[in-house]
Protein backbone atom coordinates (compact mmCIF):
# COMPACT_ATOMS: atom_id res chain seq x y z
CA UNK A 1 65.58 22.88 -30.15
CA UNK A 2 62.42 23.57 -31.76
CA UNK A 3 60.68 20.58 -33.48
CA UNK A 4 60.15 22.34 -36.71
CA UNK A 5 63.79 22.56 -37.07
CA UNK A 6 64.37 19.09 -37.61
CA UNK A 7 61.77 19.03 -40.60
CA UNK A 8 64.06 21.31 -42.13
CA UNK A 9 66.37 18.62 -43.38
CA UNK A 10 64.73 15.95 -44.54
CA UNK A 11 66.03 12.24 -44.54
CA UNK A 12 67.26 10.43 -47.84
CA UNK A 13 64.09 7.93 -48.12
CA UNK A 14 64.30 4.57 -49.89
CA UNK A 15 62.37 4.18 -52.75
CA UNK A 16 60.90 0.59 -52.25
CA UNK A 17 59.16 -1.23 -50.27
CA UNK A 18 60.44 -4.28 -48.45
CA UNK A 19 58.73 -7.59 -48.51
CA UNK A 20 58.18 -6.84 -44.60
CA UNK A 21 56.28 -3.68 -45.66
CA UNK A 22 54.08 -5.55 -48.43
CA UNK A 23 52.88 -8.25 -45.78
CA UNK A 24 52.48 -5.81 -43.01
CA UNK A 25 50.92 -3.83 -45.34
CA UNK A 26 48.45 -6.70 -46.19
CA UNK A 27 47.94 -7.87 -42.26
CA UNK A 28 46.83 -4.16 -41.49
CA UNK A 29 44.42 -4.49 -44.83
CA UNK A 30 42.63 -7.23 -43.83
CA UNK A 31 41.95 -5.82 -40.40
CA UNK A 32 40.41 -2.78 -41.86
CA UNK A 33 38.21 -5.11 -44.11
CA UNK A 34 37.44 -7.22 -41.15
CA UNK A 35 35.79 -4.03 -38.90
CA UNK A 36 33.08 -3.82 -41.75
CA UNK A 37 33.73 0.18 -42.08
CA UNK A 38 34.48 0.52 -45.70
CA UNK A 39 31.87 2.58 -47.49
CA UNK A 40 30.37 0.42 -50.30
CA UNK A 41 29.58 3.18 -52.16
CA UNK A 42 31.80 2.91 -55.52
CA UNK A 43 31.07 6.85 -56.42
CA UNK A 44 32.61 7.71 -53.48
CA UNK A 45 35.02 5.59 -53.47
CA UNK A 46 36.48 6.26 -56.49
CA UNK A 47 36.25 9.76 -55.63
CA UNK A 48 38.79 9.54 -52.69
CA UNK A 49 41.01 7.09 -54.88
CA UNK A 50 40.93 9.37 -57.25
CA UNK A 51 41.85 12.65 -55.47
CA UNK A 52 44.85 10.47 -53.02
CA UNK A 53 46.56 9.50 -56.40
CA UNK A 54 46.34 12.69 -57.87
CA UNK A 55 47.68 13.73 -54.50
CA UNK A 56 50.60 11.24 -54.31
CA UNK A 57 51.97 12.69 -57.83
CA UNK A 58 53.39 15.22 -56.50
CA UNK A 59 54.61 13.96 -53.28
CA UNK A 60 57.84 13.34 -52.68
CA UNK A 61 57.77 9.79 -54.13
CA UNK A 62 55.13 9.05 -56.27
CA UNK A 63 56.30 5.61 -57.24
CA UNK A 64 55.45 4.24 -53.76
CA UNK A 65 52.58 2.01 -52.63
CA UNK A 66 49.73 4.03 -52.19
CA UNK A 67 45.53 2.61 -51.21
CA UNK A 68 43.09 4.60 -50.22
CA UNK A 69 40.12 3.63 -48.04
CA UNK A 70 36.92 5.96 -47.00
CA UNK A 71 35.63 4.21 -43.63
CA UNK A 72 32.42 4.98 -42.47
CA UNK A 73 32.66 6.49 -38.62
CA UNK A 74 31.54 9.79 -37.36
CA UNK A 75 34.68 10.11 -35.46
CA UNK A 76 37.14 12.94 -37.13
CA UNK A 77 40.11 10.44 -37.76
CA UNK A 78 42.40 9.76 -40.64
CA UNK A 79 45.80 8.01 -40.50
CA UNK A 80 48.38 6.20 -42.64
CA UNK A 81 48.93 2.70 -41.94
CA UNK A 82 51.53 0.61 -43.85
CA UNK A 83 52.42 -0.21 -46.95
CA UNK A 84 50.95 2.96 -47.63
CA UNK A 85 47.32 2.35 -46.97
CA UNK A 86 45.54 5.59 -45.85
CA UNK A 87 41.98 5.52 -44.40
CA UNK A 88 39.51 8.65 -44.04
CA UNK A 89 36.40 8.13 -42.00
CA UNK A 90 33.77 9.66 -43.07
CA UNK A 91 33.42 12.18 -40.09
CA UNK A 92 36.60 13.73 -41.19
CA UNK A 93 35.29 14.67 -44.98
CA UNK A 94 31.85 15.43 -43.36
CA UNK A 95 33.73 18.37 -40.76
CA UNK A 96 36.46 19.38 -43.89
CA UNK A 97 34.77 23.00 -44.60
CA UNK A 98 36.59 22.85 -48.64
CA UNK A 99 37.57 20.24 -50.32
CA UNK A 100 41.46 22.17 -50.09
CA UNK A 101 40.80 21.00 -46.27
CA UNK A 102 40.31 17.30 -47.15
CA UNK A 103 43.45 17.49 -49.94
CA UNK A 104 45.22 19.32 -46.64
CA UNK A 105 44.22 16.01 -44.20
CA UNK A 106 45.34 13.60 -47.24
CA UNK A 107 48.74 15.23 -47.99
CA UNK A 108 49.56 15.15 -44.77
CA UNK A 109 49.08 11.43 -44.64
CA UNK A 110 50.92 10.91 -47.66
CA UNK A 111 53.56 12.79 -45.99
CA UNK A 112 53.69 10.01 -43.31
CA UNK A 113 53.94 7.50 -46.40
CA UNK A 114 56.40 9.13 -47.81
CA UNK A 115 59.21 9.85 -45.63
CA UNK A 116 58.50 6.35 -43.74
CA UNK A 117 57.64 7.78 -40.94
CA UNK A 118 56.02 4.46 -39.27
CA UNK A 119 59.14 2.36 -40.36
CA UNK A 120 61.99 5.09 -38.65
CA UNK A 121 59.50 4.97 -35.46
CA UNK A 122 59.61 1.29 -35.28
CA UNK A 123 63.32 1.13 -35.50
CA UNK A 124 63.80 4.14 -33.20
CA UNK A 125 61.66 2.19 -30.57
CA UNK A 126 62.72 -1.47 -31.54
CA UNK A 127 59.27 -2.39 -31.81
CA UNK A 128 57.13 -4.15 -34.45
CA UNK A 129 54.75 -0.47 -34.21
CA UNK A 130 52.48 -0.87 -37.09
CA UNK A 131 50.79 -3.60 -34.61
CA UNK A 132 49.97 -1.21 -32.10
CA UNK A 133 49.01 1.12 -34.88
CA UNK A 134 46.67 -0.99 -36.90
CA UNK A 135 45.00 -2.13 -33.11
CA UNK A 136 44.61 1.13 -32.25
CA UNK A 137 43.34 2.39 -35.57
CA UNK A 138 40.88 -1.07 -35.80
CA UNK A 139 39.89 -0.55 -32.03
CA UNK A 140 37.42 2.38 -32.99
CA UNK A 141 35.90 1.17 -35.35
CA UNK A 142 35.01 -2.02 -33.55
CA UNK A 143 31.51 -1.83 -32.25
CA UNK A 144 32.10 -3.78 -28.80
CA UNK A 145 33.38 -1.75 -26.27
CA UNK A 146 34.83 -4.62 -24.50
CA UNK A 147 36.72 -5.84 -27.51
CA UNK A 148 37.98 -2.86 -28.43
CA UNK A 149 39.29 -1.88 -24.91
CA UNK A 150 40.92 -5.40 -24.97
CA UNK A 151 42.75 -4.21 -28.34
CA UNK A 152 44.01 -1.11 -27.28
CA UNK A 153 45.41 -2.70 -23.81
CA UNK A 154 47.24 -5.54 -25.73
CA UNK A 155 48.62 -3.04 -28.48
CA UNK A 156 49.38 -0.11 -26.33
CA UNK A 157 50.57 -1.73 -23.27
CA UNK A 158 54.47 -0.87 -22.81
CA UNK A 159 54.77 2.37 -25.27
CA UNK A 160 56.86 4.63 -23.42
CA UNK A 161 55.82 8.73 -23.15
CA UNK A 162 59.80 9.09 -24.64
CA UNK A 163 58.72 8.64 -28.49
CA UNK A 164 55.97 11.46 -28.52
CA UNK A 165 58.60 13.94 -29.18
CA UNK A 166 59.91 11.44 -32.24
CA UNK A 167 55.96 11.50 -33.65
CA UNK A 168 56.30 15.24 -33.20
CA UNK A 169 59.29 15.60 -35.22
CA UNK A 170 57.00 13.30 -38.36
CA UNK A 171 53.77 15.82 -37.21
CA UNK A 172 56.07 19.10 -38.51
CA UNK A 173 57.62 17.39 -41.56
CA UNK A 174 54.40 16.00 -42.65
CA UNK A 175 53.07 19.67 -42.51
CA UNK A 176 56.14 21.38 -44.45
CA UNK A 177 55.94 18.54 -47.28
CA UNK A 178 52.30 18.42 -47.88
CA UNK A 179 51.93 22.33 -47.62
CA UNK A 180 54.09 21.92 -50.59
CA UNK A 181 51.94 19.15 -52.60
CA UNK A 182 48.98 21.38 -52.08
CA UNK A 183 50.64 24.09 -53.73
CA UNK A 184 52.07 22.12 -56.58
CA UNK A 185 48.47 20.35 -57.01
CA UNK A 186 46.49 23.84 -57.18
CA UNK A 187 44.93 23.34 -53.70
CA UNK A 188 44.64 26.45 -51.10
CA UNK A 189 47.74 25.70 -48.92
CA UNK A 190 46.19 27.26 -46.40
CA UNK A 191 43.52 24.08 -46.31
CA UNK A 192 45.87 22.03 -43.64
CA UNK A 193 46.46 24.96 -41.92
CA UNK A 194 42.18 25.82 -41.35
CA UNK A 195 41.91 21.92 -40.38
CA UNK A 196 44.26 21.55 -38.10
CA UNK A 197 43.37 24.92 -36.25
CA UNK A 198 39.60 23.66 -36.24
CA UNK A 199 40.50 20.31 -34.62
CA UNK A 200 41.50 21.89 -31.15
CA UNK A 201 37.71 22.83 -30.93
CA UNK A 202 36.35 19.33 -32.27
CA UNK A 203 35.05 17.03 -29.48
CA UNK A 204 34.82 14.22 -32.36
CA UNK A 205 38.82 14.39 -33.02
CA UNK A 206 40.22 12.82 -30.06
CA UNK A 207 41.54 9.67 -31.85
CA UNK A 208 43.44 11.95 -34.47
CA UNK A 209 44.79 14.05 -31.76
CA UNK A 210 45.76 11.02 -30.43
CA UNK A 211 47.88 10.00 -33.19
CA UNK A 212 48.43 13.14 -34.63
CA UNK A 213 49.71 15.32 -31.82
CA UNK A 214 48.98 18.81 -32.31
CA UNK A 215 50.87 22.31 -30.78
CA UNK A 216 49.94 26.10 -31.24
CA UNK A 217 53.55 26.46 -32.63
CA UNK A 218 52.54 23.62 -35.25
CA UNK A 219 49.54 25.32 -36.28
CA UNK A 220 51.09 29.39 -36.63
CA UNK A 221 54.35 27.58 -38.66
CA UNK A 222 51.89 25.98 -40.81
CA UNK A 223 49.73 29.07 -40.79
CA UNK A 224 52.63 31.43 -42.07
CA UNK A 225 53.85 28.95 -44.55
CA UNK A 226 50.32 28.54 -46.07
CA UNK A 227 50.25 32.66 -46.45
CA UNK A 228 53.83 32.83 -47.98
CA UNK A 229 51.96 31.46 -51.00
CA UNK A 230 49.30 32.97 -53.38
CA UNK A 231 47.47 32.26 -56.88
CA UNK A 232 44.60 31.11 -58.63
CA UNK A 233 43.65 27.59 -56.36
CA UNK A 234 40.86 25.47 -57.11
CA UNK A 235 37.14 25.44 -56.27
CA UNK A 236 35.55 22.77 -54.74
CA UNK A 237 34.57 19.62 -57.22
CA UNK A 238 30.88 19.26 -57.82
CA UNK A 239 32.31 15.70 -56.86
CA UNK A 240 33.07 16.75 -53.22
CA UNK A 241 30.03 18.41 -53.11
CA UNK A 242 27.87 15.53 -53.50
CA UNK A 243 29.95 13.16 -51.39
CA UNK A 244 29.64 15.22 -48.45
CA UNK A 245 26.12 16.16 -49.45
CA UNK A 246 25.43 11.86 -49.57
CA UNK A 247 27.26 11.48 -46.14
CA UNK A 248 25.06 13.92 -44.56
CA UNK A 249 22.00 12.98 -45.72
CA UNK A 250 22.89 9.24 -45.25
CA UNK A 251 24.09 10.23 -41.05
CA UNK A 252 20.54 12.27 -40.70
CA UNK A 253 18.16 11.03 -42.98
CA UNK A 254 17.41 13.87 -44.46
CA UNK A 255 18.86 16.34 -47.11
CA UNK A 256 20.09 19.69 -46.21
CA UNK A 257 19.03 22.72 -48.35
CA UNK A 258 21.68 24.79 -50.23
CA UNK A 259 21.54 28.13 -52.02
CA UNK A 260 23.32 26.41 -55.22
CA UNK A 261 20.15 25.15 -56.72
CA UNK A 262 22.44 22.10 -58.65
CA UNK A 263 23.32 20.52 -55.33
CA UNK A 264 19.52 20.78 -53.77
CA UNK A 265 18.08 19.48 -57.61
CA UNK A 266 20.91 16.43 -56.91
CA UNK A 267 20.06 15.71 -53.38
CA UNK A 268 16.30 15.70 -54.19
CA UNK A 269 17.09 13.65 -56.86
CA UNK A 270 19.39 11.02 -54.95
CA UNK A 271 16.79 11.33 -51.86
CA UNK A 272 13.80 9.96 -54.08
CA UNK A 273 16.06 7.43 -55.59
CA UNK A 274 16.93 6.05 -52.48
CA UNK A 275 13.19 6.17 -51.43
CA UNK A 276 12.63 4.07 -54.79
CA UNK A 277 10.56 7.28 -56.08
CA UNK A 278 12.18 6.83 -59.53
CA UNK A 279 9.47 9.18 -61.53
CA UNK A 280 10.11 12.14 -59.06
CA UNK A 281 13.66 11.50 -59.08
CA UNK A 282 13.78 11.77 -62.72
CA UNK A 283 12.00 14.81 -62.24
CA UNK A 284 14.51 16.22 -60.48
CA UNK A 285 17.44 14.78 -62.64
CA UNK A 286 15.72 16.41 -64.86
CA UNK A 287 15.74 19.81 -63.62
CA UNK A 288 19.55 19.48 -62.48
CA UNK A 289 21.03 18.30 -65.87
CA UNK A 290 19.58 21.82 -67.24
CA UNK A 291 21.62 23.24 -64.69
CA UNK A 292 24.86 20.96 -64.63
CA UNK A 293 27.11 18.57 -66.75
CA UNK A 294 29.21 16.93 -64.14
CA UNK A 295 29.89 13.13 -64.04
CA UNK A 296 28.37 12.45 -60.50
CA UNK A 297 24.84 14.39 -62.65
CA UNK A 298 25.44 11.45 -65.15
CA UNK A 299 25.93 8.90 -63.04
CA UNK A 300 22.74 9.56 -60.95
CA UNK A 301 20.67 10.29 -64.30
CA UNK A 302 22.12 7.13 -65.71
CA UNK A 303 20.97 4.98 -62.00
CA UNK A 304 17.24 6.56 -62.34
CA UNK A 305 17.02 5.91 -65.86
CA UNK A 306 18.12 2.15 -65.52
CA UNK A 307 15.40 1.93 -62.55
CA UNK A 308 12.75 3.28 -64.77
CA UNK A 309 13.72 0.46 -67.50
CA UNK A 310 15.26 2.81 -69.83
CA UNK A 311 18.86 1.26 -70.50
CA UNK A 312 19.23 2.67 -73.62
CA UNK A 313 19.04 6.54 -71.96
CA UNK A 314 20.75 4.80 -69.29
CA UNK A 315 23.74 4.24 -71.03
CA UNK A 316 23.91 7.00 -73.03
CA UNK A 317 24.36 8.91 -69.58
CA UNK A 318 26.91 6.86 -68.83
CA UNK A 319 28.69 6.92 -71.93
CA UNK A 320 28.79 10.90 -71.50
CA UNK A 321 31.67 10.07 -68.36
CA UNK A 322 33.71 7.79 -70.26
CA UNK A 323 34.08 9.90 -73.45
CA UNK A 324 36.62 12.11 -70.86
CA UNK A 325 38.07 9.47 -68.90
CA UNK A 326 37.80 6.17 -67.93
CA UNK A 327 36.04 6.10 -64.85
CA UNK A 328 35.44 3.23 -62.53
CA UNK A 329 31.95 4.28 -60.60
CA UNK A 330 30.69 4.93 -64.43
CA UNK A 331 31.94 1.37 -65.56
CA UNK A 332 30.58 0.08 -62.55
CA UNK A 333 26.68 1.49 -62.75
CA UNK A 334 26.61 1.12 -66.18
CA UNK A 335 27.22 -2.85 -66.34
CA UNK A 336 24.89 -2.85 -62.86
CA UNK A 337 22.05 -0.99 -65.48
CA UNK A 338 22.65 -4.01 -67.31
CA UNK A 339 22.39 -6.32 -64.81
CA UNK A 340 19.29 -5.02 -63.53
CA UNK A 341 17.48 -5.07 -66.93
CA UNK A 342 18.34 -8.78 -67.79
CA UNK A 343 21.13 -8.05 -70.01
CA UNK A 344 24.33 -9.41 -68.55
CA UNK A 345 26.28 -10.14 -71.22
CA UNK A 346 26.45 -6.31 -72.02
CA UNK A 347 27.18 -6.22 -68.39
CA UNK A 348 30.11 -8.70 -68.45
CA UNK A 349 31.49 -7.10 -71.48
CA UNK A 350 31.52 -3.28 -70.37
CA UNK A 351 33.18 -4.30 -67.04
CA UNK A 352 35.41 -6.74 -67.84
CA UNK A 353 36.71 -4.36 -70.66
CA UNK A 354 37.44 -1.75 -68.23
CA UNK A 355 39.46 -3.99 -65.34
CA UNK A 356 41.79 -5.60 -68.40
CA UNK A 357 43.50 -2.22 -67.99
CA UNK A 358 42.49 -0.96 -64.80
CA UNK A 359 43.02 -2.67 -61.62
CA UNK A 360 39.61 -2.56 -59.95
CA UNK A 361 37.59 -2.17 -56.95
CA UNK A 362 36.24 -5.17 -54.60
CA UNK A 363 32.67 -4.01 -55.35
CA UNK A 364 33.43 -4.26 -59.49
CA UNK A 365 34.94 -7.59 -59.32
CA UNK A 366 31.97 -8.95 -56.75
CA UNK A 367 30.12 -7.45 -59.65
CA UNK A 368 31.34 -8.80 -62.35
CA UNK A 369 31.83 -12.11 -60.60
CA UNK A 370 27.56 -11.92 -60.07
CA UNK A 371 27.58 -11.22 -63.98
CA UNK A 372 29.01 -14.46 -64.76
CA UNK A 373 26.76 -16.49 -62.07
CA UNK A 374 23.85 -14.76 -64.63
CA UNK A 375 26.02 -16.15 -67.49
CA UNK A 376 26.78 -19.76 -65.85
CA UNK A 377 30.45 -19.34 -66.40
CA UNK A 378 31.31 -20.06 -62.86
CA UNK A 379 34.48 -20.95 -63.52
CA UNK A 380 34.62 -16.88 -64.46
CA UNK A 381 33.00 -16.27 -61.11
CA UNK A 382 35.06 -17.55 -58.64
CA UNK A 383 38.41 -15.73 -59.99
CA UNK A 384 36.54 -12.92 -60.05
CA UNK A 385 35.66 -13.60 -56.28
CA UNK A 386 39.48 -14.25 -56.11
CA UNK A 387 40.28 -10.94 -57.19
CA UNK A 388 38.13 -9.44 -54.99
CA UNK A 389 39.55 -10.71 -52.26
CA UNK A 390 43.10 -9.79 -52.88
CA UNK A 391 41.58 -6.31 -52.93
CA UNK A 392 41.07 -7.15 -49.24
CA UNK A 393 44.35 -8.53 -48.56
CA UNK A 394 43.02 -12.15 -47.79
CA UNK A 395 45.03 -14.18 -50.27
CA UNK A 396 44.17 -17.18 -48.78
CA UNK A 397 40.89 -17.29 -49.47
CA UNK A 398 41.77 -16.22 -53.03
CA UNK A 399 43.74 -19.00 -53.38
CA UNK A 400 40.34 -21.33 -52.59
CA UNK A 401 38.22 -19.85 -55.15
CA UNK A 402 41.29 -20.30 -57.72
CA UNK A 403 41.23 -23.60 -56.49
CA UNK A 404 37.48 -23.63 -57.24
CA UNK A 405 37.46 -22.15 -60.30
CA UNK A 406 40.08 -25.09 -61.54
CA UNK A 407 37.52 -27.81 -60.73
CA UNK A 408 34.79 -26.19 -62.62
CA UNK A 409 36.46 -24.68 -65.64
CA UNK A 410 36.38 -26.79 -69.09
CA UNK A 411 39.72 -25.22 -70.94
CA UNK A 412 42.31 -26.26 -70.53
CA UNK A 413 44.41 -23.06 -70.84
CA UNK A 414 42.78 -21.53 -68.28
CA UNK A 415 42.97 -24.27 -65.86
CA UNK A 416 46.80 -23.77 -66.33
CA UNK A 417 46.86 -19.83 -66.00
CA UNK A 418 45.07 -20.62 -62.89
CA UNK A 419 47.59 -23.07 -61.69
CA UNK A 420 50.31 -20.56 -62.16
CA UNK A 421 47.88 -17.47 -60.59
CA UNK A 422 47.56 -20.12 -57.58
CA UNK A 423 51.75 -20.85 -57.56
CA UNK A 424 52.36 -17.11 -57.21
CA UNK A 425 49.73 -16.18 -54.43
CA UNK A 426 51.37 -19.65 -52.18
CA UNK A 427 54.64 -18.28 -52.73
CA UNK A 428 53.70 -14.57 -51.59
CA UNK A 429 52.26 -16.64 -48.71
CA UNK A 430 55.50 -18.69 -47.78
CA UNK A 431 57.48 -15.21 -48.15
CA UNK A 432 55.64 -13.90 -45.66
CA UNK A 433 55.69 -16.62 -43.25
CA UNK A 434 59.15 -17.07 -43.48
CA UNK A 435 59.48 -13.13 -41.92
CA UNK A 436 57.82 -14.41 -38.83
């Protein structure tokens, strides 16, 4: 019987997660944190938040645990790990030809997230699996050759060639369900289709082969599915644009040319600004905000005007984003701008404002937590640092700056929120030793 056939009829999926999932989930976190892969670039990062979410609306269950990390490694690899954490190196968005193609690699992860794909493995092959997924996944993006051979042979060891056909089975539903979120989310269907037929040719995709095995039947069912539909789809963001346009220059050190004169005005612009060339960047800012309105054309106007020692223009650039939407990377630069120009307090206040309501990155709590060093309200800083660190998943050391935070801080209130803040995380803790 044909593996496509089985996609047909899809399983009943829970709509939970288990405790189990949530510290799995959490041990798999902290190992990608640990490899020192994320991309620290909160534009970017927001970005791919940004466009997974959107993504994981119209999934099959949108109320379930989604995270979404861009990891910087030439290799063409994405995968989803548990609790519904879903990397994306940055060789992957670099080789996606549209940004339908990078919606196409992300719904297909989802997919995995979705129907629980790594949870029926595990309990078709009675093993603990997201361990030998999260050391294979960690394994390649660990620079020591002999440590990450050592992973892979502890973590691999024993898997038998019988459950390829069972990841087969999750490779064609993945494809028939995220096909459809494409569709639904005004992406090109066909954007799955083009990646996965370019990945055959791909020296660089090995590991996602690996993981993600692929067939010619696979690719002509997806193929025919994608051409079954037809409409209006969407163009590319000026957001995806620049992020592969960054990635690129960042990998070769140099910009590459374009016939759209808005993204060679940005990349001159961003090149000098790395360079510390702030005039000429603004020079080219300039020249591209005659040209183009987007938020990432803010943001970088806004980062050249704060170097120059402008904040007032600064902001005003900034404030141009969050008049549509409240949006992290502009929070983020903007209380930086004030940071940089010795005004922390405005600093404190426009990012603390924003992550009241909006749960955060690590890089804007680190920053706001260096906003209150400024303001010598360390008792401000290190649950800040604390909140950070959940981000990563290490809720231990979250606990100690909690801990911190309760010998330094002079209310009394707040030494007994962070008592109970303290309580909670332990108890998470003892939950998930108790699994063990």
């Amino acid at each position: 019987m044909p593996f496509w056939v089985f996609a047909l009829s899809l399983p009943e999926m829970k709509l939970t997660e288990s405790l189990s999932e949530k510290k799995h989930g959490n041990e798999f976190l902290q190992l990608i944190w640990d490899t020192g892969s994320i991309v620290s670039d909160v534009e970017m990062d927001t970005y791919l938040r940004k466009l997974g979410h959107e993504l994981s609306e119209y999934s099959k269950d949108p109320s379930k645990h989604f995270g979404f990390l861009l990891l910087n490694d030439d290799s063409i690899n994405a995968f989803a790990g548990p609790y519904g954490y879903i990397g994306v190196h940055t060789g992957m968005l670099l080789s996606s030809d549209s940004e339908s193609e990078l919606a196409g690699v992300l719904s297909h992860e989802i997919s995995h997230v979705t129907q629980n794909h790594l949870n029926r493995f595990s309990e078709k092959t009675d093993k603990q699996t997201y361990l030998m997924v999260a050391g294979m996944l960690v394994a390649v993006l660990v620079d020591n050759s002999d440590a990450s051979q050592a992973i892979v042979a502890s973590t691999v060891a024993g898997t038998a060639q019988k459950n390829i056909n069972f990841t087969r089975e999750h490779e064609w539903e993945a494809d028939r369900i995220g096909t459809s979120m494409l569709s639904k989310s005004g992406f090109n269907p066909k954007g799955m289709a083009h990646f996965f037929e370019k990945l055959k040719d791909m020296p660089d995709a090995e590991e996602f082969l690996l993981s993600h095995p692929l067939s010619i039947n696979r690719i002509s069912d997806s193929l025919q599915r994608a051409a079954r539909a037809s409409g209006d789809y969407r163009k590319d963001s000026f957001e995806y644009i620049t992020t592969k346009a960054k990635l690129y220059y960042h990998k070769h050190g140099r910009i590459k040319f374009e016939q759209d004169k808005t993204i060679t005005h940005y990349m001159q612009a961003y090149q000098a600004f790395e360079q510390q060339d702030y005039s000429t960047a603004k020079l080219h800012v300039d020249q591209l905000l005659k040209l183009n309105y987007d938020k990432s054309s803010y943001i970088l106007a806004g980062r050249i005007a704060s170097k120059l020692g402008d904040i007032n223009q600064a902001q005003q650039y900034f404030n141009q984003n969050n008049l549509i939407e409240d949006d992290e990377s502009s929070v983020y630069y903007a209380a930086q701008a004030y940071l940089d120009n010795q005004q922390p307090r405005l600093g404190m206040s426009t990012l603390k404002s924003f992550l009241r309501v909006n749960k955060g990155s690590y890089q804007s709590y680190q920053l706001l937590s260096s906003l209150f060093v400024k303001l010598g309200a360390f008792d401000r800083s290190h649950i800040q640092s604390a909140k950070a660190l959940i981000v990563q998943g290490k809720l231990d050391k979250a606990i100690g700056h909690y801990e911190r935070a309760k010998t330094v801080t002079h209310s009394q209130d707040l030494y007994d929120v962070l008592s109970v803040k303290i309580d909670n995380l332990q108890r998470t803790l003892d939950l998930y030793k108790d699994l063990d």
